[in-house]
N, C-alpha and C. Protein backbone atom coordinates (compact mmCIF):
# COMPACT_ATOMS: atom_id res chain seq x y z
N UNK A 1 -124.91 -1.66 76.23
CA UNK A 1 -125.81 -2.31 75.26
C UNK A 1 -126.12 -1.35 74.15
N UNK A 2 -126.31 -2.00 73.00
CA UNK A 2 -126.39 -0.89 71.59
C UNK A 2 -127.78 -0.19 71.80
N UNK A 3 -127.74 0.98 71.36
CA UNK A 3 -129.14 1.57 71.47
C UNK A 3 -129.12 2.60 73.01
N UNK A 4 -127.98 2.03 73.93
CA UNK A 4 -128.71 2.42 75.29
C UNK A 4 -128.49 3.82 75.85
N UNK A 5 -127.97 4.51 75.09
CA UNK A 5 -128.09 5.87 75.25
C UNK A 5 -129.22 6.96 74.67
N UNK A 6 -130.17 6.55 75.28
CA UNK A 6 -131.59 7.58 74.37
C UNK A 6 -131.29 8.77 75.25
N UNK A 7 -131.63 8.58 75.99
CA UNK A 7 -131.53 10.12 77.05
C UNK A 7 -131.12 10.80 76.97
N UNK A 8 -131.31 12.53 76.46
CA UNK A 8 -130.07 13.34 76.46
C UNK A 8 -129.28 13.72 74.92
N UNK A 9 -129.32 12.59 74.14
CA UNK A 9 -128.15 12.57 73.50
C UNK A 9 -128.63 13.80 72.16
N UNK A 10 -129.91 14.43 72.36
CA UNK A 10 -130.15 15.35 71.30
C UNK A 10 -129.23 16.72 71.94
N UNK A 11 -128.75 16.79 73.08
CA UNK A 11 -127.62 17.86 73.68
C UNK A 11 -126.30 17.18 72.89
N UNK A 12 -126.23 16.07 72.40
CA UNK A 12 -124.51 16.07 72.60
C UNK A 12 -124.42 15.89 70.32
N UNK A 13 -124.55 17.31 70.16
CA UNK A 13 -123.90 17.49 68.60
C UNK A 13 -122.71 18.43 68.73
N UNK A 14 -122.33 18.56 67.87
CA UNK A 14 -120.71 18.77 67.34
C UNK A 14 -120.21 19.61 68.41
N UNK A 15 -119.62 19.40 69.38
CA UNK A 15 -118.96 20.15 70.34
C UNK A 15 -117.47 20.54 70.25
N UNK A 16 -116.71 21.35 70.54
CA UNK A 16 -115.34 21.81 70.18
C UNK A 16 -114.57 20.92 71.92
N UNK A 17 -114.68 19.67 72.05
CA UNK A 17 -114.02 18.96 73.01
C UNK A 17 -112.38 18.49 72.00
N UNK A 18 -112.04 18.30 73.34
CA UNK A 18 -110.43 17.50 72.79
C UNK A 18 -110.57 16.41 73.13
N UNK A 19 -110.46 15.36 72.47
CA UNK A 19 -111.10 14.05 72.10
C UNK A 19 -110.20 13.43 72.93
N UNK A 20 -110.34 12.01 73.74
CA UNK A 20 -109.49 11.27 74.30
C UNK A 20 -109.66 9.91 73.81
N UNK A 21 -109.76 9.85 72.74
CA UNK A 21 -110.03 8.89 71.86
C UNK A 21 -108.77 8.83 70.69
N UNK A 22 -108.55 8.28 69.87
CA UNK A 22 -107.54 8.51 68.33
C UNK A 22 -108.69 8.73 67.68
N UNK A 23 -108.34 9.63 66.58
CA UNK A 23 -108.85 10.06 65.91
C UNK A 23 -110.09 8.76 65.05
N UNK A 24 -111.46 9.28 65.11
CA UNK A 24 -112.09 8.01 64.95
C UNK A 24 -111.98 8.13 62.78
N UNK A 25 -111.16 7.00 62.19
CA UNK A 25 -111.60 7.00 60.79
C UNK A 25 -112.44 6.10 60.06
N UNK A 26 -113.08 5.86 59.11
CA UNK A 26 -113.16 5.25 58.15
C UNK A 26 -112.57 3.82 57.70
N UNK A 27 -112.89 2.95 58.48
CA UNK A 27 -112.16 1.57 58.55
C UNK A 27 -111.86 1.04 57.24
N UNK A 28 -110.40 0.80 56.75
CA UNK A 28 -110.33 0.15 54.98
C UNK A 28 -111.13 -1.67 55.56
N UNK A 29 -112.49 -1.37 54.56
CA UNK A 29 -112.99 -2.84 54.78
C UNK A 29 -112.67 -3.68 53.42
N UNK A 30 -112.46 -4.76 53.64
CA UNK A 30 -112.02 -5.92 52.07
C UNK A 30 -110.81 -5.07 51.26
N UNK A 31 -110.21 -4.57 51.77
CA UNK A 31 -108.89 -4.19 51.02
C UNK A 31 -109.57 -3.84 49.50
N UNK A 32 -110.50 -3.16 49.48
CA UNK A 32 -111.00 -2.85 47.85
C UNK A 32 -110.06 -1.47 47.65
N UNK A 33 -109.90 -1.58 46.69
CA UNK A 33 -109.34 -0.25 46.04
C UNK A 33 -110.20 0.96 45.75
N UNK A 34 -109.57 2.19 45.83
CA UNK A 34 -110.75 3.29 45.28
C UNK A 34 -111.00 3.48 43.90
N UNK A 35 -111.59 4.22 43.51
CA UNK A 35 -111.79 4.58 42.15
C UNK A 35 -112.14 3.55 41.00
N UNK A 36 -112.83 2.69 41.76
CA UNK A 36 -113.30 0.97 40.40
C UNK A 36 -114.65 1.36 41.12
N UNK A 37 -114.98 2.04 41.63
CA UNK A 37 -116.77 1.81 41.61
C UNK A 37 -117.55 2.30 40.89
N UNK A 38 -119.08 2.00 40.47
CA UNK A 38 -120.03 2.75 39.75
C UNK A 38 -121.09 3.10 40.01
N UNK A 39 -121.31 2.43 41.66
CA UNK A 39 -122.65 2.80 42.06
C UNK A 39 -122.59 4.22 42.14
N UNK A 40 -124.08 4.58 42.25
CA UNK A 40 -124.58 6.05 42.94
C UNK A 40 -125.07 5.82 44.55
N UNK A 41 -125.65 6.84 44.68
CA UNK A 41 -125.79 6.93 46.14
C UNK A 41 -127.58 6.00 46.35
N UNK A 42 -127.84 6.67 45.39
CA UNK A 42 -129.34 5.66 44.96
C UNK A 42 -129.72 4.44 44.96
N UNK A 43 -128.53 4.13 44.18
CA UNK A 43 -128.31 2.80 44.47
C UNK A 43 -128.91 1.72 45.65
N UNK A 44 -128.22 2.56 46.50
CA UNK A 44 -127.99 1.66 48.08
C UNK A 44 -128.74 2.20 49.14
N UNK A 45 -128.99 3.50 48.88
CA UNK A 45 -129.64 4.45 50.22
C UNK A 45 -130.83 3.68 50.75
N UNK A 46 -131.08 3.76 51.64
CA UNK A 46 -132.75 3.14 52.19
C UNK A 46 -133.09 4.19 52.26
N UNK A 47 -134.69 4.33 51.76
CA UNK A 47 -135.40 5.78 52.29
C UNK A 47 -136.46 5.35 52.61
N UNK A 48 -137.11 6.56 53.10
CA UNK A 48 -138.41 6.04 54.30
C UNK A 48 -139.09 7.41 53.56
N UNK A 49 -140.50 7.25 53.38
CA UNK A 49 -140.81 8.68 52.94
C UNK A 49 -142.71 9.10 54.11
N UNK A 50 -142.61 9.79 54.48
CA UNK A 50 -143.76 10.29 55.35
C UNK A 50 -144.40 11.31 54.55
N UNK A 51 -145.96 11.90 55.33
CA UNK A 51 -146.29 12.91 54.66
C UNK A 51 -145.46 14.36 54.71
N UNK A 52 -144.58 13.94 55.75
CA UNK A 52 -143.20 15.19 55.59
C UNK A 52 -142.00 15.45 54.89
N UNK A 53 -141.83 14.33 54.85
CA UNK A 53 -140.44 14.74 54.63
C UNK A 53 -140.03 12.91 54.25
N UNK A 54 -138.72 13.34 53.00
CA UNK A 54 -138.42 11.94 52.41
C UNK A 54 -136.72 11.38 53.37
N UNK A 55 -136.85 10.47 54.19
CA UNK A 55 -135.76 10.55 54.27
C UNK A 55 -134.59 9.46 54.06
N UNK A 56 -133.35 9.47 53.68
CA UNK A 56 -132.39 8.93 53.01
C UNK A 56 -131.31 8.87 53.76
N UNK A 57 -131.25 7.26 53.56
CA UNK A 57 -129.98 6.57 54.75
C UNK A 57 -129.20 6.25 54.04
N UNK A 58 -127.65 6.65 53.97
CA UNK A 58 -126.38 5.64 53.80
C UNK A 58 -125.12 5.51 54.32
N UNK A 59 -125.37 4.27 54.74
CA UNK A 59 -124.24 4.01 55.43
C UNK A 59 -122.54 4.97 55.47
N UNK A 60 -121.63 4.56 56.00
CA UNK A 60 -120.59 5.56 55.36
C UNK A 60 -119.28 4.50 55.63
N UNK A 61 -119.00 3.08 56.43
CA UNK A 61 -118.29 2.25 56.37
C UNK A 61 -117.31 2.41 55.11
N UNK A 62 -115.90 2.48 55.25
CA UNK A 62 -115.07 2.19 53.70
C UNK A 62 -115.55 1.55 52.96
N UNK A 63 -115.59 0.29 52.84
CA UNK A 63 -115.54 -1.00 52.55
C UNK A 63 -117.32 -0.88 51.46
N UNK A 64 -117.99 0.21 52.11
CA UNK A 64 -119.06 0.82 51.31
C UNK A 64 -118.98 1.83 50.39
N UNK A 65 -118.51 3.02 50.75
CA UNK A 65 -118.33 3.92 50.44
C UNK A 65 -117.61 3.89 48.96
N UNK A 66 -116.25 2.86 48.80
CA UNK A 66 -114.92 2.67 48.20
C UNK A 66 -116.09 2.25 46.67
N UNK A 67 -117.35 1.26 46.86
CA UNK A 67 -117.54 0.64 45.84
C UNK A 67 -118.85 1.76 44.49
N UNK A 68 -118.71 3.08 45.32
CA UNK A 68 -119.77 3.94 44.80
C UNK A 68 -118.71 4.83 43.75
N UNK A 69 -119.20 5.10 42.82
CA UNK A 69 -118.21 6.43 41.58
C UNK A 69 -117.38 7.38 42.27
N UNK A 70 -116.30 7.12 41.43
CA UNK A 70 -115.30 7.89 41.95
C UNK A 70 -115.14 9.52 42.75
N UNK A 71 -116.56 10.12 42.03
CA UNK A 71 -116.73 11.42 42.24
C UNK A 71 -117.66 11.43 43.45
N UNK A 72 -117.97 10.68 44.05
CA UNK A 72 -119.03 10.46 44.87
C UNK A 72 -118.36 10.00 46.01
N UNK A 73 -117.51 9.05 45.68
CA UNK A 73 -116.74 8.36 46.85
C UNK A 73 -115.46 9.89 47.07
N UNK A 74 -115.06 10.77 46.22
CA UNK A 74 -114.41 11.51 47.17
C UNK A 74 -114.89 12.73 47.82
N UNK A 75 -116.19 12.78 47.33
CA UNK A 75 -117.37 13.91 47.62
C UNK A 75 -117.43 13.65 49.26
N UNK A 76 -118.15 11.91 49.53
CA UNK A 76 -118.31 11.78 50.59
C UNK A 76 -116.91 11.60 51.62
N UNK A 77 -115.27 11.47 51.29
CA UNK A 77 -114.56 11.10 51.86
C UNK A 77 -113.86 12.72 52.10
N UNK A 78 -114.39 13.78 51.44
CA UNK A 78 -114.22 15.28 51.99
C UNK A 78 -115.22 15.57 53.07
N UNK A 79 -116.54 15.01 53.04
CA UNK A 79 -117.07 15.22 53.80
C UNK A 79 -116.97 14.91 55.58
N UNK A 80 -116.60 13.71 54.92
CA UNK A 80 -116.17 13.13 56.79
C UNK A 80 -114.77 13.72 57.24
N UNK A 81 -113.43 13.89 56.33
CA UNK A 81 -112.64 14.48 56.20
C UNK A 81 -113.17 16.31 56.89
N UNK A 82 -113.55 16.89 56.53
CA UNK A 82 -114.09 17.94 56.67
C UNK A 82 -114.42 18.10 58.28
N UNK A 83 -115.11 17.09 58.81
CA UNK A 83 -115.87 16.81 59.86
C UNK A 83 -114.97 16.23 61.18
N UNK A 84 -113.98 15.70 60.72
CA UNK A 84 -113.12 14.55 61.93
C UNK A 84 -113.23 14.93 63.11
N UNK A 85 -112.96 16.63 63.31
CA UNK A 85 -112.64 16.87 64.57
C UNK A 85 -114.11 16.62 65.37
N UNK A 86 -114.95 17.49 64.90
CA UNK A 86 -116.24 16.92 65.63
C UNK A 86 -116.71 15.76 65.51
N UNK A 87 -116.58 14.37 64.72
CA UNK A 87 -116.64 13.15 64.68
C UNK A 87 -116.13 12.59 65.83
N UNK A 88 -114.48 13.79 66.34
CA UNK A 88 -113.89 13.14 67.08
C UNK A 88 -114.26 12.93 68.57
N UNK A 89 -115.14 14.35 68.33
CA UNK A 89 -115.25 14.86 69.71
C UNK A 89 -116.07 14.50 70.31
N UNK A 90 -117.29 14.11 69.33
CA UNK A 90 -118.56 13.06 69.98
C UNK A 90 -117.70 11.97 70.38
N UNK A 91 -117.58 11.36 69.56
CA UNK A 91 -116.92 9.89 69.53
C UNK A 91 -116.21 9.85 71.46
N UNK A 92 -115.60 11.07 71.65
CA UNK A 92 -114.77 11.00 73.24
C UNK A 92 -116.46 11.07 74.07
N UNK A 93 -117.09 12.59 73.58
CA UNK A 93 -118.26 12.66 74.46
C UNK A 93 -119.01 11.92 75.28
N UNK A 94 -119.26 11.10 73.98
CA UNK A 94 -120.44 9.61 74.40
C UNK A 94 -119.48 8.54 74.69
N UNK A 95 -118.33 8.85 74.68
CA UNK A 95 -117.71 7.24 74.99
C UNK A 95 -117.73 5.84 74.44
N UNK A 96 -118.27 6.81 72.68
CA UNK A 96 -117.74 5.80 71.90
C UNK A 96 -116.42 6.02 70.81
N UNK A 97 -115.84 4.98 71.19
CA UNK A 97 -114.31 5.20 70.76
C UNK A 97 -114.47 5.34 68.99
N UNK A 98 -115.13 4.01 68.36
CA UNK A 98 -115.14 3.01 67.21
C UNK A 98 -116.67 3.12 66.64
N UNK A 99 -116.99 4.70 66.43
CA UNK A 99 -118.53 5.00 65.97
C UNK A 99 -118.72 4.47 64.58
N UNK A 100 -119.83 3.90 64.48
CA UNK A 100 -120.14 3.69 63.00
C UNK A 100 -121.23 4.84 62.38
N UNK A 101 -120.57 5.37 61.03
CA UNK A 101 -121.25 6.94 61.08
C UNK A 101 -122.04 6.33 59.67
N UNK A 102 -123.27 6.79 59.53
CA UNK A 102 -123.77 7.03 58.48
C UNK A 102 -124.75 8.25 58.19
N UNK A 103 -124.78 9.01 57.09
CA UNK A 103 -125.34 9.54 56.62
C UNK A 103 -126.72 9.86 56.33
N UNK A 104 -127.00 10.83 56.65
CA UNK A 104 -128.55 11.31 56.55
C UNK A 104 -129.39 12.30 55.90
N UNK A 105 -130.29 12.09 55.16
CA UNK A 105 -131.00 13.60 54.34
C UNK A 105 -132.12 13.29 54.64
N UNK A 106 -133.16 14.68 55.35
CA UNK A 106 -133.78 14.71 55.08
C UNK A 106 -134.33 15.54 54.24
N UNK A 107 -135.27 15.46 53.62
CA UNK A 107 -135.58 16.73 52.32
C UNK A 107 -137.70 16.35 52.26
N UNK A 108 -137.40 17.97 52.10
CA UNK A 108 -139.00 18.76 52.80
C UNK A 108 -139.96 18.01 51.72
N UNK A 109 -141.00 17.16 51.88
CA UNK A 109 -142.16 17.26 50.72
C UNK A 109 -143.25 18.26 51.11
N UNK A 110 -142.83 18.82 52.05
CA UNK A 110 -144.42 20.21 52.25
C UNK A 110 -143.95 21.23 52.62
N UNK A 111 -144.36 22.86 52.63
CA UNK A 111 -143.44 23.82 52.97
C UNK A 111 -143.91 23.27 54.96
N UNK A 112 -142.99 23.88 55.23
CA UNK A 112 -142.81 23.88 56.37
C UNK A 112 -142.67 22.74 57.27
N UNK A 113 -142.21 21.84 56.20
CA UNK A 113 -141.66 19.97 57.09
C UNK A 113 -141.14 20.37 57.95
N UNK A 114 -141.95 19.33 59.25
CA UNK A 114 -141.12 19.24 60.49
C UNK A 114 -140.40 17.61 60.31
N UNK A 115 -139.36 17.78 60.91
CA UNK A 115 -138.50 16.42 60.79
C UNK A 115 -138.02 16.23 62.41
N UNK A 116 -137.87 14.79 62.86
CA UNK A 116 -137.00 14.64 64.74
C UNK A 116 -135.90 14.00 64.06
N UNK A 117 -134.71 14.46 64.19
CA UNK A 117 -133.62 13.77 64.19
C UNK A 117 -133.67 12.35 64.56
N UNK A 118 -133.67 12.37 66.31
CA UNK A 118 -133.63 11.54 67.41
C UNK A 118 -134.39 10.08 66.58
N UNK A 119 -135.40 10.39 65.90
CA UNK A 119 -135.90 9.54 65.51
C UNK A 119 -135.79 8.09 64.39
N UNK A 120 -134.35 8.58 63.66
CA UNK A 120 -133.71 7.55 62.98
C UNK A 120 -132.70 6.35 63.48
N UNK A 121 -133.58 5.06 63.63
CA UNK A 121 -132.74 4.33 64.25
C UNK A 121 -132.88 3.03 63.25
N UNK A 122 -131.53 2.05 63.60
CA UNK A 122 -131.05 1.04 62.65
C UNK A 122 -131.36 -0.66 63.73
N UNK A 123 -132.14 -1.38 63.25
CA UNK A 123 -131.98 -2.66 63.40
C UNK A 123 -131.29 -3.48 63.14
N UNK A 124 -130.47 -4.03 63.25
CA UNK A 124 -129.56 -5.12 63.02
C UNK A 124 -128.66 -6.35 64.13
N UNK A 125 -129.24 -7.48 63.72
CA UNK A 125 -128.70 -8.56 64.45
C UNK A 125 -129.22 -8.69 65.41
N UNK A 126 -130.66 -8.29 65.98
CA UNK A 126 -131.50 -8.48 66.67
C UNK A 126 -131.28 -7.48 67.84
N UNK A 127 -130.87 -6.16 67.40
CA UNK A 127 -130.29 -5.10 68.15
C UNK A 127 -131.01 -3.96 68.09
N UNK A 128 -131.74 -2.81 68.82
CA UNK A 128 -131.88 -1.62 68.01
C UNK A 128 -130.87 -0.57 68.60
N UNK A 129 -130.26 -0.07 67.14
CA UNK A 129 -129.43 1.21 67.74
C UNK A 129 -130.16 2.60 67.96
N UNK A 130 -129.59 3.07 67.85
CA UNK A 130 -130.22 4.62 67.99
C UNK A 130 -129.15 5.43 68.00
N UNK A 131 -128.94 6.65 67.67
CA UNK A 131 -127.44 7.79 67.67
C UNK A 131 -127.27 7.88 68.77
N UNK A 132 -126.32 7.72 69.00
CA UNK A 132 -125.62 8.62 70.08
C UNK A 132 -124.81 9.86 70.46
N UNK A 133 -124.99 10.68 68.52
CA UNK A 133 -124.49 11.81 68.55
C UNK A 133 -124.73 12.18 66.99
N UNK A 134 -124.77 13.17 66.50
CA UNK A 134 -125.11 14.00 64.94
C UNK A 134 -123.98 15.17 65.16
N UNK A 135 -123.63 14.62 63.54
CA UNK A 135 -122.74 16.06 63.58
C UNK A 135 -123.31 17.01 62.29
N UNK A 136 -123.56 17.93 62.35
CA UNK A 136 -124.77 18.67 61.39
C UNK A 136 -123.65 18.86 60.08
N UNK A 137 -124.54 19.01 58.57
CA UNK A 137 -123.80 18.89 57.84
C UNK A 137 -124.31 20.57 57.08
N UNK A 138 -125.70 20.30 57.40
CA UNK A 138 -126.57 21.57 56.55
C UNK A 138 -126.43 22.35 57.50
N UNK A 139 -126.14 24.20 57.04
CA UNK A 139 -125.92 24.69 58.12
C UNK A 139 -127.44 25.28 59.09
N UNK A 140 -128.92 24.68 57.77
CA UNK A 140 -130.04 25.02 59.09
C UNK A 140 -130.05 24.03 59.88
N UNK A 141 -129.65 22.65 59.80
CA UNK A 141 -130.40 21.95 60.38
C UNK A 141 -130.95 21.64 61.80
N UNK A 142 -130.20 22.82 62.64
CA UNK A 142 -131.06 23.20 64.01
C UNK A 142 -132.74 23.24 64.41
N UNK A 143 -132.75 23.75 63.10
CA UNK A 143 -134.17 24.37 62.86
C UNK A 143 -135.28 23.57 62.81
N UNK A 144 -134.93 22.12 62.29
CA UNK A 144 -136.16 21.05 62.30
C UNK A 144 -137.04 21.33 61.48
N UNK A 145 -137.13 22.06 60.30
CA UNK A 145 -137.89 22.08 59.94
C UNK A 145 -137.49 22.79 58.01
N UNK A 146 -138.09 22.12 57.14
CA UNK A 146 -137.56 22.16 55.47
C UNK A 146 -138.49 22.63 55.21
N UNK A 147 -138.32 23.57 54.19
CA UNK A 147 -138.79 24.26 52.56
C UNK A 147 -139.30 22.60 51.74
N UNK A 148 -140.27 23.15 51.08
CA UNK A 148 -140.65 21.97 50.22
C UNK A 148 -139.20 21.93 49.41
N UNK A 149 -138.63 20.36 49.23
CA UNK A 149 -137.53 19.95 48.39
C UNK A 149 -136.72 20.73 49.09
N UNK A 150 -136.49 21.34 50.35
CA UNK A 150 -135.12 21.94 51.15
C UNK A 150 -134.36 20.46 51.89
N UNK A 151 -132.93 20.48 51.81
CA UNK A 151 -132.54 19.31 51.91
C UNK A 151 -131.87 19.36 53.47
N UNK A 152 -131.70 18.35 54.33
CA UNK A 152 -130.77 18.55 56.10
C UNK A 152 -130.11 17.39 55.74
N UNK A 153 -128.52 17.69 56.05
CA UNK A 153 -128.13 16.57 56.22
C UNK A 153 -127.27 16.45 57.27
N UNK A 154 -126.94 15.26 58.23
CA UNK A 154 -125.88 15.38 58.83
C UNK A 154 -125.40 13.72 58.84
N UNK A 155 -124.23 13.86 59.54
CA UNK A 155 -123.27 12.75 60.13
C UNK A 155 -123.83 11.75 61.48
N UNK A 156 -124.58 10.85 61.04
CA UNK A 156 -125.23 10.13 62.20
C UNK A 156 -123.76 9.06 62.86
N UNK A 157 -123.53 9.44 64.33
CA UNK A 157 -122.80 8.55 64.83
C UNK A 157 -123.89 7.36 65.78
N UNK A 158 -123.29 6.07 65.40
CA UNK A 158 -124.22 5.26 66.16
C UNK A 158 -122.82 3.99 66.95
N UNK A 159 -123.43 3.18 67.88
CA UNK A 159 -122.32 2.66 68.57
C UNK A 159 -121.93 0.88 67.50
N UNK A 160 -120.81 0.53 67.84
CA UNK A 160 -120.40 0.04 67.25
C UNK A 160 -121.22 -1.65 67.11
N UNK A 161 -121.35 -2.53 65.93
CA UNK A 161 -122.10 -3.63 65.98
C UNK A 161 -123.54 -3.88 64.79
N UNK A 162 -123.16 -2.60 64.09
CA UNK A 162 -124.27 -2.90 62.91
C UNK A 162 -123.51 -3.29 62.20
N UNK A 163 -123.99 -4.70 61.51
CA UNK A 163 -123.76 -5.18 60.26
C UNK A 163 -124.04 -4.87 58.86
N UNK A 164 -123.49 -4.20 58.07
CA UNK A 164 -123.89 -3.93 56.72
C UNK A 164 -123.75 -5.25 55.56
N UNK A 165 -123.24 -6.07 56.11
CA UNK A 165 -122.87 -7.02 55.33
C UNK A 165 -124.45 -8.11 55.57
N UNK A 166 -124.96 -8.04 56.21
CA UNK A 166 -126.55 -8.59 55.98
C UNK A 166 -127.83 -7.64 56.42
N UNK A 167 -128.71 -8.40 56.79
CA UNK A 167 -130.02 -7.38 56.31
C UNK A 167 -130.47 -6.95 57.63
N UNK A 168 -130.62 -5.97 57.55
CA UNK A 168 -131.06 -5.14 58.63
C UNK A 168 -131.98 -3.92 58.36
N UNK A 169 -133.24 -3.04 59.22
CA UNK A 169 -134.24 -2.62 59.14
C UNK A 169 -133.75 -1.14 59.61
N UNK A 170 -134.34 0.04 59.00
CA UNK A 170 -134.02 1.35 59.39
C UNK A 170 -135.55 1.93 59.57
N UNK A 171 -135.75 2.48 60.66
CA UNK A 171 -136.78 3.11 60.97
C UNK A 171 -137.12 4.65 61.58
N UNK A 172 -138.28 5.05 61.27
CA UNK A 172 -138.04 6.67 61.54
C UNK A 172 -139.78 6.61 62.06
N UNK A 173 -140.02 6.85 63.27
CA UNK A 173 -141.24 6.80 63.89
C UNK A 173 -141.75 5.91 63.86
N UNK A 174 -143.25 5.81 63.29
CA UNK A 174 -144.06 4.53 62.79
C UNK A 174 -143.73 3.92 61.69
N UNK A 175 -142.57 4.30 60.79
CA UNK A 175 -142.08 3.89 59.29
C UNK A 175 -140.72 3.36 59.25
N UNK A 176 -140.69 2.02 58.65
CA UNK A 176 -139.44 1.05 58.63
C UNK A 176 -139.11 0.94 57.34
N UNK A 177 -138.02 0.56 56.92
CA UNK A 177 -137.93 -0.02 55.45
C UNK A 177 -137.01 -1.35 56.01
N UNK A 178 -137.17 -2.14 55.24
CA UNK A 178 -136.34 -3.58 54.86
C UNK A 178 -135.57 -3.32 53.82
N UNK A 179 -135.38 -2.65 52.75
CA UNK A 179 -134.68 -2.46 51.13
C UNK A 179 -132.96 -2.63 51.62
N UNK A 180 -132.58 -2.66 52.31
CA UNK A 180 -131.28 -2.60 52.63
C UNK A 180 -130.95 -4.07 52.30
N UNK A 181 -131.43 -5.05 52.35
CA UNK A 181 -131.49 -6.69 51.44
C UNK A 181 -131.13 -5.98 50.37
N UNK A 182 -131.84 -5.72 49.35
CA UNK A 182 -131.72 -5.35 48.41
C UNK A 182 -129.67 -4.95 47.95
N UNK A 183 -129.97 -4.11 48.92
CA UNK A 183 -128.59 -2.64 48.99
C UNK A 183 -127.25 -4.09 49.14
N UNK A 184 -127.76 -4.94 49.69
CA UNK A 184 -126.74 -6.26 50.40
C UNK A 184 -126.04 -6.75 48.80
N UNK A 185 -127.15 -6.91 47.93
CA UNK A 185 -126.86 -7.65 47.15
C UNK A 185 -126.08 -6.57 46.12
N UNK A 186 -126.60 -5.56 45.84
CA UNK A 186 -126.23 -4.65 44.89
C UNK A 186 -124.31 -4.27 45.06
N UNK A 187 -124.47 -4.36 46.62
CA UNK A 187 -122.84 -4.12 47.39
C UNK A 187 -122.33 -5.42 46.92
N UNK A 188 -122.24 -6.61 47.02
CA UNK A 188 -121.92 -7.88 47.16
C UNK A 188 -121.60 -8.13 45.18
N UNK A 189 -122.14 -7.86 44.41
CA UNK A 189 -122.13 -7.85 42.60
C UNK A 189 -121.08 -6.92 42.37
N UNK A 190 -121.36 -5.52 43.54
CA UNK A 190 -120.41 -4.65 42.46
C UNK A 190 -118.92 -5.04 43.29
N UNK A 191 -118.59 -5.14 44.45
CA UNK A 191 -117.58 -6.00 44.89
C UNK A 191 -116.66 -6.73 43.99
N UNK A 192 -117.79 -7.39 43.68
CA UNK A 192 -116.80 -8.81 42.99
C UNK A 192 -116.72 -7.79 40.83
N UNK A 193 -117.02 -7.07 40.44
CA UNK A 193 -117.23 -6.02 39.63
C UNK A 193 -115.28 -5.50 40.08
N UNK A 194 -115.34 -5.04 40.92
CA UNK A 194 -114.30 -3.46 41.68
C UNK A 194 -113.62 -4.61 41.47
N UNK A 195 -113.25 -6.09 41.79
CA UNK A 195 -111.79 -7.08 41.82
C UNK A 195 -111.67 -7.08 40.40
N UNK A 196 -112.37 -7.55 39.75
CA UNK A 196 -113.05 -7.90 38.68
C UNK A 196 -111.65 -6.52 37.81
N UNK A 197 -112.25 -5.12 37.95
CA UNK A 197 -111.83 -4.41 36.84
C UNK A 197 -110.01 -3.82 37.02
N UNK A 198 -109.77 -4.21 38.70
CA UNK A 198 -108.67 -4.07 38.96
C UNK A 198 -107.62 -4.86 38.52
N UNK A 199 -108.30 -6.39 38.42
CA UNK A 199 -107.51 -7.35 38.19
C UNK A 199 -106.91 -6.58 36.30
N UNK A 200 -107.86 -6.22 35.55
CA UNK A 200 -107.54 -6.03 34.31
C UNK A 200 -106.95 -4.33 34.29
N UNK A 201 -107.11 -4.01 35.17
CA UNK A 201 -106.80 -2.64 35.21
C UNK A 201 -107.49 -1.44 34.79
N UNK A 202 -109.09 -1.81 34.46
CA UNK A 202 -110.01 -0.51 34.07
C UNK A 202 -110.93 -0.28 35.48
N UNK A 203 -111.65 0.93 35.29
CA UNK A 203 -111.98 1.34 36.38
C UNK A 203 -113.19 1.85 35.85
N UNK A 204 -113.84 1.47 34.63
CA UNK A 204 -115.39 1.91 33.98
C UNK A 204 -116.14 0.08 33.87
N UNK A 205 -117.45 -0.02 33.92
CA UNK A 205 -118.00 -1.16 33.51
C UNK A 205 -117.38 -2.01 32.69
N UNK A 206 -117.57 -3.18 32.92
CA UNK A 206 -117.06 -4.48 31.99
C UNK A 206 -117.92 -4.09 30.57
């Protein structure tokens, strides 16, 4: 069941295992092409902000990723690139084959923000997930804890069954956001935008 690994799973980050899985990638979603997008990361991110720390969700699905600026979409496709093997290795760890990974920042609003990882989890389809593995991106982010405006980011793996294609709730303790509606529609305009500039062959705004 989604979600059902709470126990434990703050032990299982980036481990040097040999994966018995295929290599987990980046699924091509809607056959969109690269390099026709214009979003930013702003755009779409859900953030949740506490008296600690601001923090910033985005997804990392192709089919998402493909419709954000070119420099952004290969920023983030070095990043997971960068990462595979330990993507891979959770992915065998926890015994999920087909992880859906998204992205995470948190960044300090007070000196000495404390932040819980464990604590970012995704609603969708009447489901709650929760990670079942992080692969660290910042090299403190052991530490739990940010510099005012110090940024953590890592690679959230969660199990397979969130929908990005409708609306779903991200929460971090007592604090939820809904804005991902929003993010639905903004994905869904620039979509039909990315066919839109391919069909004519430009890759900047109409």
């Amino acid at each position: 069941m989604a979600g059902g690994r709470v126990g434990g799973w703050a032990g299982v980050v980036a481990a040097g295992l040999l994966t018995a899985y295929p290599p987990t990638r980046l699924p091509a979603q809607d056959s969109l092409p690269a390099g026709y997008g214009t979003l930013r990361r702003d755009d779409i991110a859900v953030r949740i902000t506490t008296d600690q720390v601001d923090i910033q969700v985005l997804p990392l699905p192709e089919g998402i990723v493909r419709l954000l600026a070119p420099d952004t979409y290969r920023s983030l496709s070095d990043l997971i690139r960068n990462r595979q093997g330990a993507i891979d290795s959770l992915a065998a760890q926890t015994g999920t084959p087909h992880p859906t990974l998204v992205l995470v920042t948190f960044v300090g609003l007070v000196p000495q923000a404390r932040f819980s990882p464990e604590d970012v989890n995704i609603a969708s389809g009447g489901q709650l997930f929760r990670p079942v593995g992080i692969v660290p991106v910042s090299p403190g982010w052991g530490a739990y804890q940010l510099a005012a405006r110090e940024q953590a980011t890592a690679v959230y793996l969660f199990e397979e069954g969130i929908s990005f294609r409708e609306d779903l709730t991200v929460s971090y303790q007592t604090r939820s956001s809904n804005t991902w509606s929003r993010s639905v529609r903004v994905l869904d305009q620039e979509r039909a935008r990315v066919r839109g500039r391919r069909a004519v062959g430009t890759t900047g705004p109409p």
